[in-house]
N, C-alpha and C. Protein backbone atom coordinates (compact mmCIF):
# COMPACT_ATOMS: atom_id res chain seq x y z
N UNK A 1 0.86 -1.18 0.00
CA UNK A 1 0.00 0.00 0.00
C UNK A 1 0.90 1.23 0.00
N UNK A 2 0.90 2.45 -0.72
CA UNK A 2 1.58 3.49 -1.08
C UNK A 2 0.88 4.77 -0.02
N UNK A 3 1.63 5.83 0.52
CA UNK A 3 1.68 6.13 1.23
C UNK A 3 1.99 7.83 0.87
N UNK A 4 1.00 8.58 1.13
CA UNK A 4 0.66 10.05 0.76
C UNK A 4 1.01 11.10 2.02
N UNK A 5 1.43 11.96 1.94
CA UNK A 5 1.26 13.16 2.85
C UNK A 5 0.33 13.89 1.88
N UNK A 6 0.05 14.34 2.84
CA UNK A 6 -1.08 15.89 2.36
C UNK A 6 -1.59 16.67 3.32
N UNK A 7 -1.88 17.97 2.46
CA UNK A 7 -1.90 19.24 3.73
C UNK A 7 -3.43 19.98 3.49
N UNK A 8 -4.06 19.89 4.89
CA UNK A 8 -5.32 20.00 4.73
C UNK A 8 -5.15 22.08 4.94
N UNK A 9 -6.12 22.41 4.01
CA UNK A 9 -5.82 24.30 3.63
C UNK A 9 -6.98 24.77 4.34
N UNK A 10 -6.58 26.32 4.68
CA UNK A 10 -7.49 27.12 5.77
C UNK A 10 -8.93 26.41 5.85
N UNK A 11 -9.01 27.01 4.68
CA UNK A 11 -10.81 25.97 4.25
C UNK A 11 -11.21 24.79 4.13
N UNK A 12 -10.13 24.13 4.25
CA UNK A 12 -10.29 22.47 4.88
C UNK A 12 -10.56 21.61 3.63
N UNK A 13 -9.94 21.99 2.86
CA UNK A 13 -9.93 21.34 1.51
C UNK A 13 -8.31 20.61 1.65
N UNK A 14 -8.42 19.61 1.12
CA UNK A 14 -7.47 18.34 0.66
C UNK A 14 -6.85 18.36 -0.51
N UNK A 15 -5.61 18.48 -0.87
CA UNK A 15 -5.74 18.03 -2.79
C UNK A 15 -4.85 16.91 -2.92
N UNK A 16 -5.75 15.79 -3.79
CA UNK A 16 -4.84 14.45 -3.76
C UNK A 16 -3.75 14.20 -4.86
N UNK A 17 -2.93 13.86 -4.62
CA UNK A 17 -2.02 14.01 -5.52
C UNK A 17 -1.94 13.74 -7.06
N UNK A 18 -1.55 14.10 -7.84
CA UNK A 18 -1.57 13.58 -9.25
C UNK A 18 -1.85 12.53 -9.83
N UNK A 19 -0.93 11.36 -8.95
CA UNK A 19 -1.10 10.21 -9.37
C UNK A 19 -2.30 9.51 -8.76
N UNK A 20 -2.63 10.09 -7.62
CA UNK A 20 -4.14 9.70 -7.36
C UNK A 20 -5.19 9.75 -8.10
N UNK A 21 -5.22 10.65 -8.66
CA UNK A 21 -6.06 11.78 -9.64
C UNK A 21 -6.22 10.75 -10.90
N UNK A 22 -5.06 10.76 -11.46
CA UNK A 22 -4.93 9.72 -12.28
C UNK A 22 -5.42 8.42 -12.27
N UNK A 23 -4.97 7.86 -11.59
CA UNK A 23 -5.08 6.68 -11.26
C UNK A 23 -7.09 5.84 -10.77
N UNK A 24 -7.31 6.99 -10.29
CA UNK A 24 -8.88 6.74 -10.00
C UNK A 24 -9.67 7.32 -11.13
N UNK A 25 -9.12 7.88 -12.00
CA UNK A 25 -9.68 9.42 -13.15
C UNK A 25 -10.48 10.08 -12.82
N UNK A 26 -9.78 11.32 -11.92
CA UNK A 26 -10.53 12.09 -10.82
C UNK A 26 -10.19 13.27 -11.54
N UNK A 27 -11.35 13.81 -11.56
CA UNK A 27 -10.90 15.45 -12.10
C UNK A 27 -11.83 16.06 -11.93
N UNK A 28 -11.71 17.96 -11.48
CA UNK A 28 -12.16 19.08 -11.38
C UNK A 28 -14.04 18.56 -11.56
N UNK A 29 -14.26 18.59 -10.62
CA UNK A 29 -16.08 18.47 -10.14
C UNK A 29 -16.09 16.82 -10.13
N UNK A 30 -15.16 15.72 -9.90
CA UNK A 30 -15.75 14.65 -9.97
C UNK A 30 -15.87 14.67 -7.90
N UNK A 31 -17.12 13.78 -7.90
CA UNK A 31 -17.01 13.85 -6.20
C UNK A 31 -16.69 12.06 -5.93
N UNK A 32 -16.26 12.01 -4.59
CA UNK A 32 -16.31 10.77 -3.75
C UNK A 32 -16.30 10.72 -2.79
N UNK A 33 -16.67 9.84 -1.74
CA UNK A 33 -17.36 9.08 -1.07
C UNK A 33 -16.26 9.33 0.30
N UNK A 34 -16.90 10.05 1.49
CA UNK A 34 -15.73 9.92 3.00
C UNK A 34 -16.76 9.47 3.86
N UNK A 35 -15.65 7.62 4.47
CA UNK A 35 -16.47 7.15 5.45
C UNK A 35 -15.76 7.27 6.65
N UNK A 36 -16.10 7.00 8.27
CA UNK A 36 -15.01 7.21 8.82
C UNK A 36 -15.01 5.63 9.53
N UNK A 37 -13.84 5.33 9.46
CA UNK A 37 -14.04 3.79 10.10
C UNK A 37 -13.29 3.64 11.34
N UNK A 38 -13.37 3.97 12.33
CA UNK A 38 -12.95 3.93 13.66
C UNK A 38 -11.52 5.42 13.63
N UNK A 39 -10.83 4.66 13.90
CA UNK A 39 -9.41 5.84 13.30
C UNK A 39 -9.52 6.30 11.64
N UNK A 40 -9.93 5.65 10.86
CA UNK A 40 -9.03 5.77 9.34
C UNK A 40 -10.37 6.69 8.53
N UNK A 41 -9.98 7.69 7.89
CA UNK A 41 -10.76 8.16 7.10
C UNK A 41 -10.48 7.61 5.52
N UNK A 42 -11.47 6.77 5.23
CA UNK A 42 -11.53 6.10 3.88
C UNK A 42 -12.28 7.21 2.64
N UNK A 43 -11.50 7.29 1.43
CA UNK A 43 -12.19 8.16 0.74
C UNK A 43 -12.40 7.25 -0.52
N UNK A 44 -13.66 7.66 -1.31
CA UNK A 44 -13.81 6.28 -2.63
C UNK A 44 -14.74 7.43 -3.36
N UNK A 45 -14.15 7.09 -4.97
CA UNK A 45 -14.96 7.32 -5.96
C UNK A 45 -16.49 7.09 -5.91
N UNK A 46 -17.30 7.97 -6.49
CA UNK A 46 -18.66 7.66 -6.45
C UNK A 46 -18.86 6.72 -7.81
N UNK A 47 -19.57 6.15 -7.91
CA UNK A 47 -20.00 5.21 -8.74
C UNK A 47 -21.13 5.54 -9.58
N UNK A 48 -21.63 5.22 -10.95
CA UNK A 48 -22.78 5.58 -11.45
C UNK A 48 -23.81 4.73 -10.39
N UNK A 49 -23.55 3.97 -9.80
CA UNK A 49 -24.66 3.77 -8.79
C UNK A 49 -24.95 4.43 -7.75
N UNK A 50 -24.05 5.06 -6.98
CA UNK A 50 -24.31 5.92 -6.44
C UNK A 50 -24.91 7.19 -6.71
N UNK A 51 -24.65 7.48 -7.81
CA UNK A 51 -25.39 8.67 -8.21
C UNK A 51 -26.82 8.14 -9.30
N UNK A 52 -27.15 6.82 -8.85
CA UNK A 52 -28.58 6.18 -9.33
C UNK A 52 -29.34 6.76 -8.21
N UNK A 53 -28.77 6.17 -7.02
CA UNK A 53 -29.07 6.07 -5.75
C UNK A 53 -29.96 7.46 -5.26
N UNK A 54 -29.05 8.59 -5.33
CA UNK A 54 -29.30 9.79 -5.34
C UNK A 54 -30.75 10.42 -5.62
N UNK A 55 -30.52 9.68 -7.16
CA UNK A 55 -31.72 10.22 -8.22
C UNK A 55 -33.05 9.40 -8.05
N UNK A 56 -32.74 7.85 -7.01
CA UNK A 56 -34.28 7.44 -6.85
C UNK A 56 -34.36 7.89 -5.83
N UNK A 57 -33.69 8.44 -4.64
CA UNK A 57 -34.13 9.36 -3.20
C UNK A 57 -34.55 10.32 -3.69
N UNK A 58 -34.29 11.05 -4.74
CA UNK A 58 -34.76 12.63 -4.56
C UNK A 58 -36.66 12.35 -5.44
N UNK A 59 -36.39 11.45 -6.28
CA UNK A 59 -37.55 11.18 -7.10
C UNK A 59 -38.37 10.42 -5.80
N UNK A 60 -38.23 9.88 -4.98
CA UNK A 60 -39.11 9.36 -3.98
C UNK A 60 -39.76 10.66 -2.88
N UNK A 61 -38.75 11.54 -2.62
CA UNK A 61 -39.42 12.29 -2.10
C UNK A 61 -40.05 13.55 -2.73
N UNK A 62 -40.08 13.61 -3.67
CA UNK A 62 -40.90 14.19 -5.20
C UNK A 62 -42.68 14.04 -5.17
N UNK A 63 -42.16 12.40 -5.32
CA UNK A 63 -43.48 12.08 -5.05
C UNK A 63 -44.14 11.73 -3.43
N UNK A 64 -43.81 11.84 -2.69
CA UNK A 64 -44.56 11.96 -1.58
C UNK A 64 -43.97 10.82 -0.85
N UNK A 65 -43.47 9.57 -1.20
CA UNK A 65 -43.28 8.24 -0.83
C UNK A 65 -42.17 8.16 0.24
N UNK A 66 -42.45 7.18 1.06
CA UNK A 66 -41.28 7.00 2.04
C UNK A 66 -39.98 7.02 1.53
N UNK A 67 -38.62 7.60 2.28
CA UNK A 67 -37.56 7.36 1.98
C UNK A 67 -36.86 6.62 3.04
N UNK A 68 -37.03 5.23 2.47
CA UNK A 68 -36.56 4.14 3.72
C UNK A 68 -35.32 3.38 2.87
N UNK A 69 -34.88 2.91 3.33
CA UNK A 69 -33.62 1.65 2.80
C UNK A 69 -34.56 0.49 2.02
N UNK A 70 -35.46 0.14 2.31
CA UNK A 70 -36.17 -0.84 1.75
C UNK A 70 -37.15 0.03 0.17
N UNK A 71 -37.56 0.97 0.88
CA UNK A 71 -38.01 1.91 -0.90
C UNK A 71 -36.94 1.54 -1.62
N UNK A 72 -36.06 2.41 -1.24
CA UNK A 72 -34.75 2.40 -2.04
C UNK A 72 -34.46 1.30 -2.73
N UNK A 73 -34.55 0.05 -2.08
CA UNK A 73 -33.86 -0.90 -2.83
C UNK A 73 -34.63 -1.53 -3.44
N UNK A 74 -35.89 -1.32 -3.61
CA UNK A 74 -36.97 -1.42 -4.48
C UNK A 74 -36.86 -1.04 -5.81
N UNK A 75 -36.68 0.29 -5.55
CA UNK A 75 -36.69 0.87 -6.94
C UNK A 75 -35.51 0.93 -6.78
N UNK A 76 -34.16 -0.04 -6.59
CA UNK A 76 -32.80 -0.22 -7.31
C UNK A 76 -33.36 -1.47 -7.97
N UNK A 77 -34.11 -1.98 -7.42
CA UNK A 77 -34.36 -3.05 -7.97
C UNK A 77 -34.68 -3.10 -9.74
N UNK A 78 -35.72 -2.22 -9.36
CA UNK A 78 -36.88 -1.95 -10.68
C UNK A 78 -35.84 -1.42 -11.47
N UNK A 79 -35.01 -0.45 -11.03
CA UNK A 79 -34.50 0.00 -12.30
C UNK A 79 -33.22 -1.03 -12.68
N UNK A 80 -32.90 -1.92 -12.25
CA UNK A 80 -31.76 -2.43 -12.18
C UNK A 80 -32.35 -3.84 -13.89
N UNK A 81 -33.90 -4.35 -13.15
CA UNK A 81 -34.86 -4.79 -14.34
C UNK A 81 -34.48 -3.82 -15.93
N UNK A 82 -35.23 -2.69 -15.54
CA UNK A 82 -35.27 -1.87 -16.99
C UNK A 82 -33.90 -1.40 -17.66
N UNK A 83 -32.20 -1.41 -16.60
CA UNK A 83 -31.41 -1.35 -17.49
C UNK A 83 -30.96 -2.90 -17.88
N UNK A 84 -31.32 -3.92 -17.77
CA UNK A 84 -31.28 -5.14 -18.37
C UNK A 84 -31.82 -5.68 -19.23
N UNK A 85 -33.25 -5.21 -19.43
CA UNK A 85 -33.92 -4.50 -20.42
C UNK A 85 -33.86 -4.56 -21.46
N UNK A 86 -33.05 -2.79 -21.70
CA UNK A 86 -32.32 -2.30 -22.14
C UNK A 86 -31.20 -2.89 -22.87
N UNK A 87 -30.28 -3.65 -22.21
CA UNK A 87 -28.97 -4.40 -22.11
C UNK A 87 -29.81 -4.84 -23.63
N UNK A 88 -30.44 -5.71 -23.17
CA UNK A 88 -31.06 -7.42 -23.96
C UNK A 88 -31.32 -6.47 -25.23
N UNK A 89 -32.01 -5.62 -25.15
CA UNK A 89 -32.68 -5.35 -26.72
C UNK A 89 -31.19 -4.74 -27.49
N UNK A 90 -30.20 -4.08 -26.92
CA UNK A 90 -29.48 -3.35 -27.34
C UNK A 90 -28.70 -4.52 -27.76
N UNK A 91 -28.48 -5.75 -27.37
CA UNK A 91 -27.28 -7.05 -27.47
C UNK A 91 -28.26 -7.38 -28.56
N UNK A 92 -29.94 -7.77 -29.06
CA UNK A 92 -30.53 -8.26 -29.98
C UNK A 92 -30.14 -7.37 -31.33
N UNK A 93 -30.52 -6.20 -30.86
CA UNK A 93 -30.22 -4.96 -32.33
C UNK A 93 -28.52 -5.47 -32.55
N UNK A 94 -28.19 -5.66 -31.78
CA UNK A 94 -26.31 -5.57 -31.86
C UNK A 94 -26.32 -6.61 -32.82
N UNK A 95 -26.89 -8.48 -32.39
CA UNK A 95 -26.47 -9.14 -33.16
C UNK A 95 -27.49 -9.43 -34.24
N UNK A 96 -28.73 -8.64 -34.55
CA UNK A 96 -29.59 -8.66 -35.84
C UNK A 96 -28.32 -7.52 -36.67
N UNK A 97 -27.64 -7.04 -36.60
CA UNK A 97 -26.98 -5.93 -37.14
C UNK A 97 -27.87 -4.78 -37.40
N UNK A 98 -29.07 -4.26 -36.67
CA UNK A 98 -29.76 -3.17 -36.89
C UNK A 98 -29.47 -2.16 -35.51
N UNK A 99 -28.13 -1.72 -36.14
CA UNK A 99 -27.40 -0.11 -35.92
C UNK A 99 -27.10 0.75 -36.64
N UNK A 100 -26.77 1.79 -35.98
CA UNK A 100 -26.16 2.44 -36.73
C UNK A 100 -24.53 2.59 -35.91
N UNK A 101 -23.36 2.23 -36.86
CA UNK A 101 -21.85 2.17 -36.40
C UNK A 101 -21.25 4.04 -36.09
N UNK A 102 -20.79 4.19 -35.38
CA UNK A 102 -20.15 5.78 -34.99
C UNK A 102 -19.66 6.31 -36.29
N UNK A 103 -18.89 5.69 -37.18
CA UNK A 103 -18.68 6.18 -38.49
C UNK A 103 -19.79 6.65 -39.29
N UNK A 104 -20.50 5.57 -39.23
CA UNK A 104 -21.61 6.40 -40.40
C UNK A 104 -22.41 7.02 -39.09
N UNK A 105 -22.89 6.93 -38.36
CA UNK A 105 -23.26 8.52 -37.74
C UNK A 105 -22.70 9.52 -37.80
N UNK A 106 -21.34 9.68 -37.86
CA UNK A 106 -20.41 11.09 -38.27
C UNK A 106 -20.87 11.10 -39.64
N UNK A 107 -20.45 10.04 -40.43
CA UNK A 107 -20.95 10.70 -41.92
C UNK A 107 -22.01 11.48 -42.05
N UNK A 108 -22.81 10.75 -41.67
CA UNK A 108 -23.98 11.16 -41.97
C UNK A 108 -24.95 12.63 -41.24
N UNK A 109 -23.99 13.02 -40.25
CA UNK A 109 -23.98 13.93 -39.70
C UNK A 109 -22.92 15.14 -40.42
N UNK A 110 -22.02 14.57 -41.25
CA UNK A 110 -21.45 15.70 -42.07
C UNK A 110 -22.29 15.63 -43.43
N UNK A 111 -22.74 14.82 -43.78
CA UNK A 111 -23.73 15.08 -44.95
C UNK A 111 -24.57 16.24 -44.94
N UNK A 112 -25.23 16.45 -43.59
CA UNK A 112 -26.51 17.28 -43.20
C UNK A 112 -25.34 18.83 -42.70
N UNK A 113 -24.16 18.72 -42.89
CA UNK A 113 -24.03 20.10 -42.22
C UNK A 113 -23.68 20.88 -43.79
């Protein structure tokens, strides 16, 4: 395990080093995750699940509905269904060959300009 100094600034901001930065592909507005686990402050990338997570709490209390751990994992559930979904029809179009490839979308997007 590799081993950092760092200097926490008036305003209590942190900056992690380069190769951290790198290494996780952290950059300017990406956020993550501080837990505290007895002594050790653990810091972790947010995940597109985490920021699923987010978006079915705020949509739950939108609509009026409890915001419990069990809602929640309800509708991780449900949506976890509809991006599989998703997955399946996108893997069927993939192997019927009814796409369109990034090349000819550029073409065809310089055709129209």
């Amino acid at each position: 395990m590799k081993e950092y100094d760092v200097v926490i600034s008036t305003k209590g901001q942190v900056v992690l080093p380069k190769e951290i930065r790198e290494q996780f592909k952290l950059s300017t507005g990406s956020k993550i995750k501080v837990w505290i686990d007895g002594e050790q402050i653990i810091l972790k990338p947010r995940s597109v699940m985490d920021e699923m997570k987010d978006l079915i709490i705020a949509d739950l209390a939108r609509d009026g509905k409890p915001v419990t751990e069990k809602t929640v994992k309800e509708y991780q559930a449900k949506l976890g269904k509809a991006l599989d979904a998703v997955v399946a029809e996108a893997e069927q179009e993939y192997q019927a060959k009814q796409y369109i490839t990034l090349s000819d979308l550029k073409r065809e997007e310089e055709g129209n300009v």
